[in-house]
PDB file of N, CA and C in Angstrom:
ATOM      1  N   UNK A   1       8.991  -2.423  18.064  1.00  0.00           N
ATOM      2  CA  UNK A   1       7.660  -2.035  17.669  1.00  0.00           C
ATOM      3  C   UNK A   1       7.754  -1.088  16.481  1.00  0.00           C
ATOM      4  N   UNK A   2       7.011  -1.141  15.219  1.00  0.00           N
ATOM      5  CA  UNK A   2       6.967  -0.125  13.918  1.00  0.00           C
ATOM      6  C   UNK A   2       6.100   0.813  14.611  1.00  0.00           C
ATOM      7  N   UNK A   3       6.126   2.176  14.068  1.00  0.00           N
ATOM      8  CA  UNK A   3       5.810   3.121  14.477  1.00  0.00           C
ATOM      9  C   UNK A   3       4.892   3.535  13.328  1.00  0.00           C
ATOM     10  N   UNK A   4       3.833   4.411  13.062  1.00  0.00           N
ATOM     11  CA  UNK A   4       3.458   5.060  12.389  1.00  0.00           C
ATOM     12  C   UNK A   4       3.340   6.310  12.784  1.00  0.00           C
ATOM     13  N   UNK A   5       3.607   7.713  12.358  1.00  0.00           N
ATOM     14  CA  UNK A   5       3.834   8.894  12.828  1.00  0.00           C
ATOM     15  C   UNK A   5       3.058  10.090  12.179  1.00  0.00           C
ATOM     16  N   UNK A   6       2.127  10.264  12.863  1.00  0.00           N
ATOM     17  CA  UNK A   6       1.076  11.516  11.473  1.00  0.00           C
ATOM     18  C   UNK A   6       1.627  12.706  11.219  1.00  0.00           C
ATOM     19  N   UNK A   7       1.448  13.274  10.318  1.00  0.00           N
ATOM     20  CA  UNK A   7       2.031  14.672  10.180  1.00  0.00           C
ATOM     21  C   UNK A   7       1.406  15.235   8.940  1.00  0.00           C
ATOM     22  N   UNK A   8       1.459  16.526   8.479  1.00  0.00           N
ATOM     23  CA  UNK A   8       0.362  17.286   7.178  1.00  0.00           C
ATOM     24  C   UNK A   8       0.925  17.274   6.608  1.00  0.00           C
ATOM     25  N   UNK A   9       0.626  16.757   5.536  1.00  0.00           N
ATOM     26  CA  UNK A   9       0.468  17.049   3.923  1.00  0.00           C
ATOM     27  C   UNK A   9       1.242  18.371   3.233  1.00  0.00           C
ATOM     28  N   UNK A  10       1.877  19.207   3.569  1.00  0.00           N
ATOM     29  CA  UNK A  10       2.621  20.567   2.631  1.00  0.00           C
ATOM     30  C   UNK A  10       2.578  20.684   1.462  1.00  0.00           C
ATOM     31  N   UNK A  11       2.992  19.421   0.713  1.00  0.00           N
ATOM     32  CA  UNK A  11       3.201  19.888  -0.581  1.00  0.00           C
ATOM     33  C   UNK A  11       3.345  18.152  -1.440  1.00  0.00           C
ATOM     34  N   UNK A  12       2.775  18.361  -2.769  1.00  0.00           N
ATOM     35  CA  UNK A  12       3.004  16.940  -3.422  1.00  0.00           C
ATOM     36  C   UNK A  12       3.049  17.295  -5.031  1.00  0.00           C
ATOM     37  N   UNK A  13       4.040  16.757  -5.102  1.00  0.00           N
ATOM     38  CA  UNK A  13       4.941  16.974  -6.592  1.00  0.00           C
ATOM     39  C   UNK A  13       4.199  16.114  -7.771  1.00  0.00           C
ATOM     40  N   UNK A  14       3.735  16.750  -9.099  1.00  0.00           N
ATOM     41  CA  UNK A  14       3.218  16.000 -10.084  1.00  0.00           C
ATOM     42  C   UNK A  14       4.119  14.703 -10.101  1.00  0.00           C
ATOM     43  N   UNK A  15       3.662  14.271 -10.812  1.00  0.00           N
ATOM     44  CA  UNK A  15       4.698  12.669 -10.936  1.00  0.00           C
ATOM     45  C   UNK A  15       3.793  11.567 -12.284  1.00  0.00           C
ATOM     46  N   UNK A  16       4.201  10.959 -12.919  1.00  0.00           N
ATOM     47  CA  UNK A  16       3.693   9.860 -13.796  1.00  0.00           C
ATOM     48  C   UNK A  16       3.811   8.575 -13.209  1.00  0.00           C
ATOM     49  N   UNK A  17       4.850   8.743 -12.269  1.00  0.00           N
ATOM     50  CA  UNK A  17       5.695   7.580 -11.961  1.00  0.00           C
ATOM     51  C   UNK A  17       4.532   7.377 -11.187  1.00  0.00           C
ATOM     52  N   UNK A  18       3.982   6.074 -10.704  1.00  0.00           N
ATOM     53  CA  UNK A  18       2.927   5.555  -9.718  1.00  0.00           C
ATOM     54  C   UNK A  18       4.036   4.867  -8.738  1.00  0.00           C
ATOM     55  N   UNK A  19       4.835   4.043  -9.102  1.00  0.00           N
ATOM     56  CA  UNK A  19       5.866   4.044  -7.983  1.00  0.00           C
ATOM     57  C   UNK A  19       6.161   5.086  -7.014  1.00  0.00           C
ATOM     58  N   UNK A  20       6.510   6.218  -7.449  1.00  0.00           N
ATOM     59  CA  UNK A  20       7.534   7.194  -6.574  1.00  0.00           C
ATOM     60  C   UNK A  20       6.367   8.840  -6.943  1.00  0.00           C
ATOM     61  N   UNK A  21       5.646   8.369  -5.850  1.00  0.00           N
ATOM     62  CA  UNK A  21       4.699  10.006  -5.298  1.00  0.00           C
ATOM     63  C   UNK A  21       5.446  10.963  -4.919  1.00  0.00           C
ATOM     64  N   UNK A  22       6.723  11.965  -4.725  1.00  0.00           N
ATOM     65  CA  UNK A  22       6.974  12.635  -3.529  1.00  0.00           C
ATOM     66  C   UNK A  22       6.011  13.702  -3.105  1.00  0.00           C
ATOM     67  N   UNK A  23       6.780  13.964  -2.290  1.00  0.00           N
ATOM     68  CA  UNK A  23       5.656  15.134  -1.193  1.00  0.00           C
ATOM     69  C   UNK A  23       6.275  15.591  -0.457  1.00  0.00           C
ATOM     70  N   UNK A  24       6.029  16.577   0.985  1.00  0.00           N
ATOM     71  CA  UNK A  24       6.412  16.628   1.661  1.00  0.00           C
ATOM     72  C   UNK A  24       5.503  16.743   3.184  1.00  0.00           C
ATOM     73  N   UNK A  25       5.793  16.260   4.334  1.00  0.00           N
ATOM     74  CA  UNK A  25       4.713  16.198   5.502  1.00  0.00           C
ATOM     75  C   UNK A  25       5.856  16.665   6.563  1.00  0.00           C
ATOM     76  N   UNK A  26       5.123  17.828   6.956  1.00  0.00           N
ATOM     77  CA  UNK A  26       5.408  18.591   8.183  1.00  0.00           C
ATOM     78  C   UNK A  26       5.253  17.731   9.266  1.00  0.00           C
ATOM     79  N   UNK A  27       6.217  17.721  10.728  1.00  0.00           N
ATOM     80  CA  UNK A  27       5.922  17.294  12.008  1.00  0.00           C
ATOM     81  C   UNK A  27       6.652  17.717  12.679  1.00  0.00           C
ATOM     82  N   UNK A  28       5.044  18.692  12.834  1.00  0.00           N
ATOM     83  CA  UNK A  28       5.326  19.477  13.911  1.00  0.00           C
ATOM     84  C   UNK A  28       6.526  20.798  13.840  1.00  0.00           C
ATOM     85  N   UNK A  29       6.888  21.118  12.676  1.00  0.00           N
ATOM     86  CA  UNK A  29       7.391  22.203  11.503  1.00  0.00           C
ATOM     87  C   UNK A  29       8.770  21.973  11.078  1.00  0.00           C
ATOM     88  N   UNK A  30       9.240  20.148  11.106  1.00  0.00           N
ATOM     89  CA  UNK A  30      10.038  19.867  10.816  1.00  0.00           C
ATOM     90  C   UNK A  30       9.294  18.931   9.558  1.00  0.00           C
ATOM     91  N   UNK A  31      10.157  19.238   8.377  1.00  0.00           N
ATOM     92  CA  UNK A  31       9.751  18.782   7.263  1.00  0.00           C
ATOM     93  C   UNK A  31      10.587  17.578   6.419  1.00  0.00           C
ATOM     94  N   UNK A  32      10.173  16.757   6.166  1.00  0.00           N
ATOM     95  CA  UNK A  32      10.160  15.294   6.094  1.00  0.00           C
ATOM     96  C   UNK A  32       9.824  14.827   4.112  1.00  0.00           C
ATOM     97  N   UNK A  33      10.934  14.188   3.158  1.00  0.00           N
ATOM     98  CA  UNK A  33      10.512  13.904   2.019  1.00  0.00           C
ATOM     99  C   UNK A  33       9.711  12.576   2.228  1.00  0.00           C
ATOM    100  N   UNK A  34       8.756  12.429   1.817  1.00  0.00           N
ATOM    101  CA  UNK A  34       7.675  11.322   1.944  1.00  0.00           C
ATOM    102  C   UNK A  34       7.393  10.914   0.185  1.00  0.00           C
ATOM    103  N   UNK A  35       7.379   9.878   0.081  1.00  0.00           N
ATOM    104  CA  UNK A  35       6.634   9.320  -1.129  1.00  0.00           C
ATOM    105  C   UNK A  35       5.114   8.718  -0.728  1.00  0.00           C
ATOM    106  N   UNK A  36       4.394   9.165  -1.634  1.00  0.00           N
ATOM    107  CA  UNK A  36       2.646   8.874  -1.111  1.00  0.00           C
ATOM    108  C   UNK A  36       1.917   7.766  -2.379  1.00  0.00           C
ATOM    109  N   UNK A  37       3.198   6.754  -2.685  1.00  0.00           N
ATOM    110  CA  UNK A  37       2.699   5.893  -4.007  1.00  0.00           C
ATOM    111  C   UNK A  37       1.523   4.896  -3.356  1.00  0.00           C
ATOM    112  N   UNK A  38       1.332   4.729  -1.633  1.00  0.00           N
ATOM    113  CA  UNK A  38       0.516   3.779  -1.476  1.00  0.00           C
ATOM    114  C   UNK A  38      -0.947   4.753  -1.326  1.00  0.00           C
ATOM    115  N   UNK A  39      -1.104   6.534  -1.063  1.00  0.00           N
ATOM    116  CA  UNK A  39      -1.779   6.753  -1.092  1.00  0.00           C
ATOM    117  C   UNK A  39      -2.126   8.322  -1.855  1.00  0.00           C
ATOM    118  N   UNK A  40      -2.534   7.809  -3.195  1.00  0.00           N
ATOM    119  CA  UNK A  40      -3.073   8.964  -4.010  1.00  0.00           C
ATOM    120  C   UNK A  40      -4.040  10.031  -3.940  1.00  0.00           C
ATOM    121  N   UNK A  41      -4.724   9.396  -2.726  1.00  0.00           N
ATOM    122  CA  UNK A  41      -6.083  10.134  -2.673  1.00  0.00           C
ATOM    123  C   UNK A  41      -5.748  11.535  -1.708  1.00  0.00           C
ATOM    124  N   UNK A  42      -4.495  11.416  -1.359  1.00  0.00           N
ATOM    125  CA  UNK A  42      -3.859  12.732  -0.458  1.00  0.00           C
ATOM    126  C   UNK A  42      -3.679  14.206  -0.924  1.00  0.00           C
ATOM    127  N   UNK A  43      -4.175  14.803   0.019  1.00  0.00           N
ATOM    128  CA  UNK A  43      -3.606  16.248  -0.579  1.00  0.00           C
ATOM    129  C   UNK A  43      -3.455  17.064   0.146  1.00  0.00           C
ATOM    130  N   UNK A  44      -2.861  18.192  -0.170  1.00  0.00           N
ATOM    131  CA  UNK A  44      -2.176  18.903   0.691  1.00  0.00           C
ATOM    132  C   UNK A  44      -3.581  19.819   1.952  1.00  0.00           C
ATOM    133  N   UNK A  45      -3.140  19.850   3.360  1.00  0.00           N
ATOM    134  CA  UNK A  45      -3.304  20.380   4.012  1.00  0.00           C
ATOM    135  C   UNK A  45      -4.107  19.070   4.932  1.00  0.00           C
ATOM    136  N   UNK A  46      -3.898  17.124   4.285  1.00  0.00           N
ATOM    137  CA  UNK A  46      -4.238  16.179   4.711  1.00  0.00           C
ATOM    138  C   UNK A  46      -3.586  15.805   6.298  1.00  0.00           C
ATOM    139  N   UNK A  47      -3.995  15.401   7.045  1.00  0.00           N
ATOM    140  CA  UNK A  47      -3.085  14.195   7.926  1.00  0.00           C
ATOM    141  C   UNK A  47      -3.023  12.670   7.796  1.00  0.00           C
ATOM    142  N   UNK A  48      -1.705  12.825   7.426  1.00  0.00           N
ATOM    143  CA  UNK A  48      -1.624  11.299   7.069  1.00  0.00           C
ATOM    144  C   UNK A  48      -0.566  10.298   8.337  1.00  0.00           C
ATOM    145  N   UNK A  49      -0.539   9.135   8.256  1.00  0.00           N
ATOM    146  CA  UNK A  49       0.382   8.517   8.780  1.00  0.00           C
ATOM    147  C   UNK A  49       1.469   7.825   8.229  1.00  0.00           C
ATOM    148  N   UNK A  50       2.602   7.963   8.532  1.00  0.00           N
ATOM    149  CA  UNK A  50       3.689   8.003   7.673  1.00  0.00           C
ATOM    150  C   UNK A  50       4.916   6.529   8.659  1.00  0.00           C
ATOM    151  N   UNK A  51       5.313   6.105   7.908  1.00  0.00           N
ATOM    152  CA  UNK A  51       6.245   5.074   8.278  1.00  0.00           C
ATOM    153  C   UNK A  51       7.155   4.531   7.486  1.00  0.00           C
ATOM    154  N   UNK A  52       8.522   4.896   7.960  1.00  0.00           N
ATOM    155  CA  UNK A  52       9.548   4.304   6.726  1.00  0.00           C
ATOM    156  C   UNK A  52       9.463   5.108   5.846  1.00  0.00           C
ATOM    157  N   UNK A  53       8.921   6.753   5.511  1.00  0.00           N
ATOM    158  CA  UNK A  53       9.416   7.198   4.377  1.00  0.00           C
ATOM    159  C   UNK A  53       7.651   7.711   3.632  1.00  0.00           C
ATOM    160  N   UNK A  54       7.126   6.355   3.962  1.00  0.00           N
ATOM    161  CA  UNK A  54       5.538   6.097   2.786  1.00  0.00           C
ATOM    162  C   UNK A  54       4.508   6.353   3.637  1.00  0.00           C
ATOM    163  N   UNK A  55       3.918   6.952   3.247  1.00  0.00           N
ATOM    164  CA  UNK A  55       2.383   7.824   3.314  1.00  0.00           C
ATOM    165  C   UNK A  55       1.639   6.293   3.307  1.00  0.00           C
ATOM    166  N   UNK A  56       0.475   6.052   4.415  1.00  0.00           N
ATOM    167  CA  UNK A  56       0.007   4.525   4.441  1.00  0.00           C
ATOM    168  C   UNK A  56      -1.564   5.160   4.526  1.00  0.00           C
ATOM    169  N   UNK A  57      -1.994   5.933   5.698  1.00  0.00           N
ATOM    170  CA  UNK A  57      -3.619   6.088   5.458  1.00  0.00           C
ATOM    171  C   UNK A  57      -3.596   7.877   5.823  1.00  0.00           C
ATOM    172  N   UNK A  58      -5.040   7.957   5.545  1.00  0.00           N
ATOM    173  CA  UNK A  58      -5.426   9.369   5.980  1.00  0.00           C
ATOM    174  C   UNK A  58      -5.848   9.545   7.564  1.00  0.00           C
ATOM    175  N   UNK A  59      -5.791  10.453   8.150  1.00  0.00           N
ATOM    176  CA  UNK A  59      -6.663  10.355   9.390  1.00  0.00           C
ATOM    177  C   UNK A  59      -6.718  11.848   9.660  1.00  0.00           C
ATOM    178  N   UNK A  60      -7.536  12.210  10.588  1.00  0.00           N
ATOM    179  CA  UNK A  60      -8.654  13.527  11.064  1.00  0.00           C
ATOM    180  C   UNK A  60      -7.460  14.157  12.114  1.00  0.00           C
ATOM    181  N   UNK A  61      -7.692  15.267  11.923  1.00  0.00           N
ATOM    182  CA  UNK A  61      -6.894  16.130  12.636  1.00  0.00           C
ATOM    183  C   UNK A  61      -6.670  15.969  14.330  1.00  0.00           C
ATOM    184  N   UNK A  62      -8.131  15.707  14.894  1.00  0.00           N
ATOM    185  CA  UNK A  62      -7.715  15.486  16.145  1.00  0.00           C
ATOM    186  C   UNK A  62      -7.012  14.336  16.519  1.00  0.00           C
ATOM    187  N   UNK A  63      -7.273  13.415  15.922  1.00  0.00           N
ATOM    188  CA  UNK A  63      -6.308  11.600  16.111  1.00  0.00           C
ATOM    189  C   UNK A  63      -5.603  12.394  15.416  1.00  0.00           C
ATOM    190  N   UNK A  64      -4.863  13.065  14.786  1.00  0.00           N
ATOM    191  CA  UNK A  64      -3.166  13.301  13.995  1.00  0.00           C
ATOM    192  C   UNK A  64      -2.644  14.077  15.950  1.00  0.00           C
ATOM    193  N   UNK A  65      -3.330  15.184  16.288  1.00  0.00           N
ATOM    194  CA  UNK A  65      -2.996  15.607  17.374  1.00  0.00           C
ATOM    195  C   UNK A  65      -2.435  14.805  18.876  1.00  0.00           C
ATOM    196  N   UNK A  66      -3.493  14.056  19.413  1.00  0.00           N
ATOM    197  CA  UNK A  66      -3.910  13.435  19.934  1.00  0.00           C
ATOM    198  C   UNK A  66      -2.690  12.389  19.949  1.00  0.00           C
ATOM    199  N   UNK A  67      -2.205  11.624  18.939  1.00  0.00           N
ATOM    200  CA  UNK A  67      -0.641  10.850  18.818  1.00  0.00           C
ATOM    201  C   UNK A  67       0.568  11.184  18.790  1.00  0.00           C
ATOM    202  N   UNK A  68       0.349  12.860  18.324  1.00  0.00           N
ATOM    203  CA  UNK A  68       1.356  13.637  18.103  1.00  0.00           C
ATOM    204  C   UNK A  68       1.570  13.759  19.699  1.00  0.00           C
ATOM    205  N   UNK A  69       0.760  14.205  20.530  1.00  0.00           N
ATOM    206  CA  UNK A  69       0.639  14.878  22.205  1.00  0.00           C
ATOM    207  C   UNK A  69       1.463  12.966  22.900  1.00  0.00           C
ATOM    208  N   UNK A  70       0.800  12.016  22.459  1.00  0.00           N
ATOM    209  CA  UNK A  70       1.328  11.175  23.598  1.00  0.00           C
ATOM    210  C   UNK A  70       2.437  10.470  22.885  1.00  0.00           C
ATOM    211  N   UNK A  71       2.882  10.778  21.539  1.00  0.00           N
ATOM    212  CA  UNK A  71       4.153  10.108  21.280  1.00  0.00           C
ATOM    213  C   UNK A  71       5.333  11.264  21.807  1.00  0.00           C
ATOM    214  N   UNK A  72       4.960  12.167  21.685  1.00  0.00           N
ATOM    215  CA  UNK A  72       6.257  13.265  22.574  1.00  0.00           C
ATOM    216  C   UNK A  72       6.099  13.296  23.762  1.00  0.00           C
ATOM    217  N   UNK A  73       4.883  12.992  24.348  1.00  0.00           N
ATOM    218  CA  UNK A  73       5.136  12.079  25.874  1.00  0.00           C
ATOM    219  C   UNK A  73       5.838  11.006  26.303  1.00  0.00           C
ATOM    220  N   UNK A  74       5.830  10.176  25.654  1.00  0.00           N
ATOM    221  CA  UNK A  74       6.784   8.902  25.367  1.00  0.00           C
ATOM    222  C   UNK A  74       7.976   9.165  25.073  1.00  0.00           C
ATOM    223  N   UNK A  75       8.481  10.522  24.183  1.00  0.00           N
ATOM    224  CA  UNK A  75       9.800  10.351  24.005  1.00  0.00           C
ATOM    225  C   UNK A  75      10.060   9.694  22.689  1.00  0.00           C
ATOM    226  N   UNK A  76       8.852   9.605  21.705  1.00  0.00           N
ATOM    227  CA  UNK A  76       9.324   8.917  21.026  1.00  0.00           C
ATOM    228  C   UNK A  76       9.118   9.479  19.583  1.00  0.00           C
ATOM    229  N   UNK A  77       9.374  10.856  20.027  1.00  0.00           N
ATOM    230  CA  UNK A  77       9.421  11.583  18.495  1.00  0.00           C
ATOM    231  C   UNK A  77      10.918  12.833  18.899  1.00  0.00           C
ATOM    232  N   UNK A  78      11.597  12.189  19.929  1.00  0.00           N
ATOM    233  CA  UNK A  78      12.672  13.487  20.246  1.00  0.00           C
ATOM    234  C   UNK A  78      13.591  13.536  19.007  1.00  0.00           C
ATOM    235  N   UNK A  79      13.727  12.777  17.935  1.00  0.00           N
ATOM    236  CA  UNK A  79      14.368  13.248  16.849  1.00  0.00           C
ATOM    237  C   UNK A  79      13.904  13.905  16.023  1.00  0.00           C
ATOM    238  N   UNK A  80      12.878  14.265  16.150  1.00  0.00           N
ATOM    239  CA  UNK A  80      11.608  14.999  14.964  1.00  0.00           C
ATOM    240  C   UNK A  80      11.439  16.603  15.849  1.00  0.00           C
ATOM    241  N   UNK A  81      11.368  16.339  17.029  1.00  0.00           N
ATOM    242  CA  UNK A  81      11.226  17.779  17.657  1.00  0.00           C
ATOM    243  C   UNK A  81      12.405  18.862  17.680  1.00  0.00           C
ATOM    244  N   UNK A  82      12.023  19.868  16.990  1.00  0.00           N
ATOM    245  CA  UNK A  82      13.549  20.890  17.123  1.00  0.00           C
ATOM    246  C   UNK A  82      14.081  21.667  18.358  1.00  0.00           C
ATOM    247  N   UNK A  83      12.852  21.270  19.440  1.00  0.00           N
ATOM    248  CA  UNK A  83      13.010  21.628  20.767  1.00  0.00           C
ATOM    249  C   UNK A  83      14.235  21.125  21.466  1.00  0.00           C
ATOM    250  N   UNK A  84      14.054  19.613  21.069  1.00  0.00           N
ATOM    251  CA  UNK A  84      14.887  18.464  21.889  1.00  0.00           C
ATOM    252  C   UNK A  84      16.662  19.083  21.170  1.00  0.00           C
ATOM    253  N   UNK A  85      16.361  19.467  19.503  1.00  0.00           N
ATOM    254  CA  UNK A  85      17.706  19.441  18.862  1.00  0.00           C
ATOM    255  C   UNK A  85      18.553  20.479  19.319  1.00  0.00           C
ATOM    256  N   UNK A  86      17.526  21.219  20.339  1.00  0.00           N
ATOM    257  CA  UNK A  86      18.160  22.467  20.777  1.00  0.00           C
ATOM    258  C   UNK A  86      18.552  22.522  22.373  1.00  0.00           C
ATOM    259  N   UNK A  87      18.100  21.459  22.707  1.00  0.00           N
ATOM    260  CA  UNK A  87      17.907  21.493  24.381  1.00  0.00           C
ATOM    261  C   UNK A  87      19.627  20.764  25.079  1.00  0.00           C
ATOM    262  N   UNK A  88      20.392  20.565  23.988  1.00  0.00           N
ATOM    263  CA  UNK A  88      21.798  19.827  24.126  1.00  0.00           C
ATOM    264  C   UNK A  88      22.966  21.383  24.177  1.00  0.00           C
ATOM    265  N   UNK A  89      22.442  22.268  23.732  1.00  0.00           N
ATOM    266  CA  UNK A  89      23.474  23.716  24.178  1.00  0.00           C
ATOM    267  C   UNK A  89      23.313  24.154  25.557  1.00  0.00           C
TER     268      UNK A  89
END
C-alpha cells in the first residue's frame, strides 16, 4: 500500500528551477528534505501530504492530526518517531 504522510511546511528555499522546489516538512519534530515542484501554492506553516520525497496536496490541520494520531497507532510511522529511535536503549 503507498502511503501519504502529512507533516508542516518549516521552511522553502527560493528556486527558478520548477523541477526541484526544496523545503523542508516537520513530522512530528523530525525534519524531512521534501521537494514541493508538484505543489507551489505551499507555504510555510502549511500541512501538506508528502510521499516519496514530493509534496502532493494541502490539507487542514485537524485531518494533518487526525492521520498523524492513527498512523502511529498502526505503527506505521515508527521510523519517523524519535520516541521509537529511542525506545531500543
Amino acid at each position: 500500500m503507498c502511503l501519504a504522510i502529512p507533516g508542516k511546511v518549516v521552511s522553502l528555499e527560493p528556486t527558478s528551477d520548477e523541477t526541484n522546489r526544496p523545503g523542508k516538512v516537520s513530522f512530528g519534530g523530525i525534519l524531512r528534505e521534501v521537494n514541493f515542484c508538484f505543489l507551489p501554492e505551499a507555504n510555510v506553516g502549511d500541512y501538506v501530504l508528502i510521499h516519496v520525497g514530493v509534496a502532493l496536496s494541502k490539507i487542514d490541520e485537524k485531518e494533518a492530526m487526525e492521520t498523524l494520531k492513527y498512523l502511529r497507532e498502526m505503527g506505521e510511522l515508527d521510523e519517523l518517531d524519535p520516541e521509537e529511535e529511542n525506545s531500543g536503549e
